[in-house]
Protein backbone atom coordinates (compact mmCIF):
# COMPACT_ATOMS: atom_id res chain seq x y z
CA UNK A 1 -191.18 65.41 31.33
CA UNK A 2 -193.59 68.22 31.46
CA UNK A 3 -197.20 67.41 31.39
CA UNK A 4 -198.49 70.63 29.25
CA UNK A 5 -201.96 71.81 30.75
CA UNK A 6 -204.19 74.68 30.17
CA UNK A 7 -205.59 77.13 32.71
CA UNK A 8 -208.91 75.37 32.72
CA UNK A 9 -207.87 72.15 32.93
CA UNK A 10 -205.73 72.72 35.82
CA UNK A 11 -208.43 74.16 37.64
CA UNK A 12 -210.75 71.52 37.02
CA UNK A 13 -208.12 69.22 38.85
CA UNK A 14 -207.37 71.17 41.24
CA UNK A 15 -211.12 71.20 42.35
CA UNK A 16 -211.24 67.62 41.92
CA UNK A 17 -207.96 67.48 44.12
CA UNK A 18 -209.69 69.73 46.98
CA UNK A 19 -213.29 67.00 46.23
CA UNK A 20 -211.36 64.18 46.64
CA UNK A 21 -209.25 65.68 50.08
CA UNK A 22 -212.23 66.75 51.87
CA UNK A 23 -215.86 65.99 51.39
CA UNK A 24 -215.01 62.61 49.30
CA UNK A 25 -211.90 61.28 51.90
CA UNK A 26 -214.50 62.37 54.83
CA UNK A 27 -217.73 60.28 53.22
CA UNK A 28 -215.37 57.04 53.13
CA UNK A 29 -213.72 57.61 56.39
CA UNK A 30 -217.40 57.48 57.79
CA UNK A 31 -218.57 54.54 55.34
CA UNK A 32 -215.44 52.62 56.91
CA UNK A 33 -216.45 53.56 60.27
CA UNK A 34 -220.06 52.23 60.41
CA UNK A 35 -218.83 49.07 58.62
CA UNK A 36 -216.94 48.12 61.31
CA UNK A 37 -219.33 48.98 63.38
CA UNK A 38 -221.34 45.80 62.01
CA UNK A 39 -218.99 43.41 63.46
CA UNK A 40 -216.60 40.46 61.61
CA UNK A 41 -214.40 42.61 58.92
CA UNK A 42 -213.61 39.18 57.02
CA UNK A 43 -217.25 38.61 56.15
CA UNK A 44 -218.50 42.00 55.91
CA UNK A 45 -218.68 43.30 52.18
CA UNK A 46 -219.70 47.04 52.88
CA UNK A 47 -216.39 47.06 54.62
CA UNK A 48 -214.44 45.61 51.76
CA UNK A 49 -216.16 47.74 49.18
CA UNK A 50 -214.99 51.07 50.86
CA UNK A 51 -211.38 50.00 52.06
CA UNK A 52 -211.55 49.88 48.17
CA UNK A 53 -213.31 53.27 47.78
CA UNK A 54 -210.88 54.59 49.75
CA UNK A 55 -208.00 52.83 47.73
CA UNK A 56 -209.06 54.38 44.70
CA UNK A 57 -209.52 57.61 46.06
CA UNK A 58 -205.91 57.76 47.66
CA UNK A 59 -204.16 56.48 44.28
CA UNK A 60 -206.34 59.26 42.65
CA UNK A 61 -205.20 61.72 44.96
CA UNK A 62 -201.32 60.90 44.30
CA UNK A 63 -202.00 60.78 40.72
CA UNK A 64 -203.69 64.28 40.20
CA UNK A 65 -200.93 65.57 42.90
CA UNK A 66 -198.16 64.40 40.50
CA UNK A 67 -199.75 65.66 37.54
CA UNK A 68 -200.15 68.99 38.97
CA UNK A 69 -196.25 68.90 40.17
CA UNK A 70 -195.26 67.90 36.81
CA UNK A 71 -198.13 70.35 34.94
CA UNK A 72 -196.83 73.33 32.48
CA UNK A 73 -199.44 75.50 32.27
CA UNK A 74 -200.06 77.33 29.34
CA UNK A 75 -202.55 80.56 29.14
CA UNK A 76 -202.75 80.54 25.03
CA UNK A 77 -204.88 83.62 26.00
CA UNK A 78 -201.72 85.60 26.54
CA UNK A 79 -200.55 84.34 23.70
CA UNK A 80 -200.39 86.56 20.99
CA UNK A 81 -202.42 84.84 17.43
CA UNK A 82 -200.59 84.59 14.65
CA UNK A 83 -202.53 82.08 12.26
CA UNK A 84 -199.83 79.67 14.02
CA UNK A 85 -201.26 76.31 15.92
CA UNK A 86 -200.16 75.94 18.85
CA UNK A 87 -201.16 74.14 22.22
CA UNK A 88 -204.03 75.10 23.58
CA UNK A 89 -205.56 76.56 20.37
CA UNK A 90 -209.19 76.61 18.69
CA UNK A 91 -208.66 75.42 15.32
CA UNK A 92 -211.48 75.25 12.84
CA UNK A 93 -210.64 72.70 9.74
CA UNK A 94 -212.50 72.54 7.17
CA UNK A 95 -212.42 68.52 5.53
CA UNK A 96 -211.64 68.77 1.96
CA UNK A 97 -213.34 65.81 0.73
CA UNK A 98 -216.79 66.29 2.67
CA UNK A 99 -216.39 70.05 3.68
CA UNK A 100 -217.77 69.50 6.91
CA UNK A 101 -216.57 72.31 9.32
CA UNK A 102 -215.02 70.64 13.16
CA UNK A 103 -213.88 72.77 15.67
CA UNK A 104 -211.35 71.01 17.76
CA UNK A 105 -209.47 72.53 21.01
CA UNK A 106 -205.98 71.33 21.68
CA UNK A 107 -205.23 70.60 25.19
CA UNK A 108 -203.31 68.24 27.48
CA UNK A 109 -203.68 64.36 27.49
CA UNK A 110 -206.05 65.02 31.40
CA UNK A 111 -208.14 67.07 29.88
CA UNK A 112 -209.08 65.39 26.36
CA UNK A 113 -212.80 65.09 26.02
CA UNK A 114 -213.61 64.57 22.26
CA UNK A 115 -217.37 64.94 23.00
CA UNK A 116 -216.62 68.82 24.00
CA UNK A 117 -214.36 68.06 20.87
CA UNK A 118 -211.23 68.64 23.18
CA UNK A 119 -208.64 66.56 21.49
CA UNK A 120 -205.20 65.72 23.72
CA UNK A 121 -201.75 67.27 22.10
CA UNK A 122 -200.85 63.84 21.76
CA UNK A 123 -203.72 62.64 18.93
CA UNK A 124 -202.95 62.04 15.24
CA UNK A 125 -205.42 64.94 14.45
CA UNK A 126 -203.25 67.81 17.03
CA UNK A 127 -199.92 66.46 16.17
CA UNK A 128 -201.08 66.94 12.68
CA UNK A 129 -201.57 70.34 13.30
CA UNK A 130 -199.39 71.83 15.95
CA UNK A 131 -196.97 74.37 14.28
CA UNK A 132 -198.98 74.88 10.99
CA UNK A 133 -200.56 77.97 9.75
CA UNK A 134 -203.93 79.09 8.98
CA UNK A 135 -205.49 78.36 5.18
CA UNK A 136 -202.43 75.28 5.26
CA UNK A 137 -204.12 71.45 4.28
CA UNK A 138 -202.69 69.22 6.21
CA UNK A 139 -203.05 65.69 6.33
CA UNK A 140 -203.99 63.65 9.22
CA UNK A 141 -203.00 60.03 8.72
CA UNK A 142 -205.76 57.49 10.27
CA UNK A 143 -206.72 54.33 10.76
CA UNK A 144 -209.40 54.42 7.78
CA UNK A 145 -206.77 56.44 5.48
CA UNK A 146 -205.36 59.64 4.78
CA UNK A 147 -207.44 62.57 5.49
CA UNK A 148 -207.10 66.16 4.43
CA UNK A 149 -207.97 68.90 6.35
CA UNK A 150 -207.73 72.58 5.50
CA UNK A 151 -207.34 74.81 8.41
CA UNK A 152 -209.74 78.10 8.76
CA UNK A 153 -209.29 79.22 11.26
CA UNK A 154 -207.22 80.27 14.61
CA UNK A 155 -208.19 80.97 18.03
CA UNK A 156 -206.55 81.40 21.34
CA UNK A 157 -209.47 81.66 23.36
């Protein structure tokens, strides 16, 4: 199944990828190194602690490897707008009970950071969204009840 992705957020992994590959692989490889140096491996925590290290970082690797393989990436830049919301959009909603303005940007499940309101195309909030139209309310079903959202505005940024 395609793992959609925008242009940023496959860049961002692969620089973690290239991280990870060199400096990060090269740091344990050297950690491991001078842990054995220290003698008996079955006693010797340091040694334990960055077989683990390097674990990790080897599972990470494979991971961000597959979900580049499996990545659609999608430049919403070349997108023309048409009020439409689609992935990778910049939708400002407006809430109708409160009328507090959010900005949220749709993007792919890696790159989801709701602090840099980033919300993955798989949330209540984007599903909620995805293939409506600008000035639409919509309603975004949570777990503290309904909530209704009107939808000012479109970006593809």
């Amino acid at each position: 199944m395609p793992n959609p992705m925008t242009v940023n957020g496959a860049e961002s992994l692969r620089e973690e990828l290239a991280h990870r590959k060199g400096a990060l692989r090269q740091e344990i490889t050297e950690a491991i190194a001078e842990a054995r140096a220290h003698g008996d491996l079955k006693e010797n925590a340091v040694y334990h602690a960055a077989r683990e290290q390097q674990s990790f970082n080897e599972g990470r690797i494979q991971e961000i490897e597959s979900r580049l393989a499996d990545a659609q990436i999608i430049d919403v830049s070349k997108i023309a707008p048409t009020g439409k919301v689609i992935f990778g959009s910049t939708v400002t909603l407006i809430d109708c009970d409160s009328d507090e303005t959010t900005r949220y940007h749709i993007v792919g499940e890696d790159e989801a950071d709701l602090k840099q309101n980033k919300i993955s195309v798989m949330s209540p909030i984007a599903r909620a969204l995805i293939g409506k139209m600008e000035d639409d309310v919509v309603t975004v079903v949570t777990p503290g009840g309904d909530r209704e959202y009107e939808i000012s505005g479109v970006e593809h940024l």
